[in-house]
Protein backbone atom coordinates (compact mmCIF):
# COMPACT_ATOMS: atom_id res chain seq x y z
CA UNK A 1 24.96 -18.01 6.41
CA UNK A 2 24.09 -15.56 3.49
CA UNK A 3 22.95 -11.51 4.66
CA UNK A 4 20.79 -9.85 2.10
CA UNK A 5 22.38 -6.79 0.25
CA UNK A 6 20.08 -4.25 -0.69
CA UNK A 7 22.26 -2.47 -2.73
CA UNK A 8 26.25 -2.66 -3.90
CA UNK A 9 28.08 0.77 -2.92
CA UNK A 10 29.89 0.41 -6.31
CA UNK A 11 30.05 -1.48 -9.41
CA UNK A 12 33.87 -3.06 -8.00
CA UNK A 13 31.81 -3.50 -4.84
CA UNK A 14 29.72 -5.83 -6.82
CA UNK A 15 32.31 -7.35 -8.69
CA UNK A 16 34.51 -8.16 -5.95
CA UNK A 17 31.13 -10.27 -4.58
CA UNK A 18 30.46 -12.01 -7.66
CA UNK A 19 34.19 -13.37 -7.80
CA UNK A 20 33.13 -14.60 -4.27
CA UNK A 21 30.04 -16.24 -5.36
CA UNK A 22 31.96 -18.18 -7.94
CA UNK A 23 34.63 -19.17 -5.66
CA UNK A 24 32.26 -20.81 -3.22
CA UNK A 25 30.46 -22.10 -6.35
CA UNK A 26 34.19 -23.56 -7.58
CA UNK A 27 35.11 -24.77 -4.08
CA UNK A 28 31.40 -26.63 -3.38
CA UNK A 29 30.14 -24.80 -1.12
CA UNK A 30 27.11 -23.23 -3.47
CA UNK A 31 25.41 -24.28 -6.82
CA UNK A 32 24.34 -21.98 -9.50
CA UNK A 33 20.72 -22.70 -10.19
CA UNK A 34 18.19 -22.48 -12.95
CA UNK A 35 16.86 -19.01 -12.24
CA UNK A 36 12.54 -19.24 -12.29
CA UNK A 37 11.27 -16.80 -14.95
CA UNK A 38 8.38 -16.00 -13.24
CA UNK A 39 9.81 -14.95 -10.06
CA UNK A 40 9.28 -11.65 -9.68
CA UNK A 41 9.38 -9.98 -6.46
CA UNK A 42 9.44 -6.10 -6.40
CA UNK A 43 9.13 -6.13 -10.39
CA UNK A 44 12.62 -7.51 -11.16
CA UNK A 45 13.04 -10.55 -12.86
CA UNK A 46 15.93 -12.71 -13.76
CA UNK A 47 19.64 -12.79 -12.04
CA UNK A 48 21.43 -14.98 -11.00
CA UNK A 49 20.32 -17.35 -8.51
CA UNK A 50 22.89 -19.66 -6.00
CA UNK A 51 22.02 -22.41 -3.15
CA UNK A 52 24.43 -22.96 -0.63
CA UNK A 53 25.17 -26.71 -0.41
CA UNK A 54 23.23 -28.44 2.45
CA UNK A 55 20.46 -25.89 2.76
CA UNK A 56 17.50 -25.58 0.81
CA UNK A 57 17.13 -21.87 0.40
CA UNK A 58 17.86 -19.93 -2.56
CA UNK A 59 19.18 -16.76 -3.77
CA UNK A 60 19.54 -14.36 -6.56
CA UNK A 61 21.69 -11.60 -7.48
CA UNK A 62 20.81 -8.76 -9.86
CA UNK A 63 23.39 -6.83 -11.39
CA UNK A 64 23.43 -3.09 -10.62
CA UNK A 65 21.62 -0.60 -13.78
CA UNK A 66 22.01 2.83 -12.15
CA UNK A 67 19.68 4.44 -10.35
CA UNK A 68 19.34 0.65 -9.27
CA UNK A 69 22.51 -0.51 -7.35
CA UNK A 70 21.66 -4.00 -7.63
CA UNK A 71 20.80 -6.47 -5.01
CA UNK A 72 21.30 -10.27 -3.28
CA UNK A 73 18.73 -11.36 -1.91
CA UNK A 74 16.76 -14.77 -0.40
CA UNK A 75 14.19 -16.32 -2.61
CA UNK A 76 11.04 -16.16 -1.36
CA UNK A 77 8.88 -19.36 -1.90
């Protein structure tokens, strides 16, 4: 199961997660969706949005843009 990250300590911090994201994505385990461009919770739009196989739920990442650090988080529906 997926934890919500509010936040990547560093921009390696965040790169070293989105070479995990495509290895589960490579392995099976998770499918890179069509991100909804009207999804906008807390005013941010866009990312990058993943499903792990077998469940239903979405998520998104958006890249850190300092002050932002970024964050993964569920999709709500």
């Amino acid at each position: 199961m997926w934890e919500e990250i509010h936040g990547f300590l560093s921009l390696e911090e965040f790169e070293q997660f989105v070479r995990y994201l495509e290895h589960e994505t490579a392995c099976g385990r998770a499918l890179e969706v069509d991100a909804d461009p009207t999804y906008g919770k807390g005013e941010l739009y866009g990312g990058r949005w993943f499903q792990q196989v077998g469940s239903r739920v979405k998520w998104r990442l958006i890249s850190p843009d300092a002050p932002f650090r970024g964050t993964w988080e569920r999709i709500e529906d």
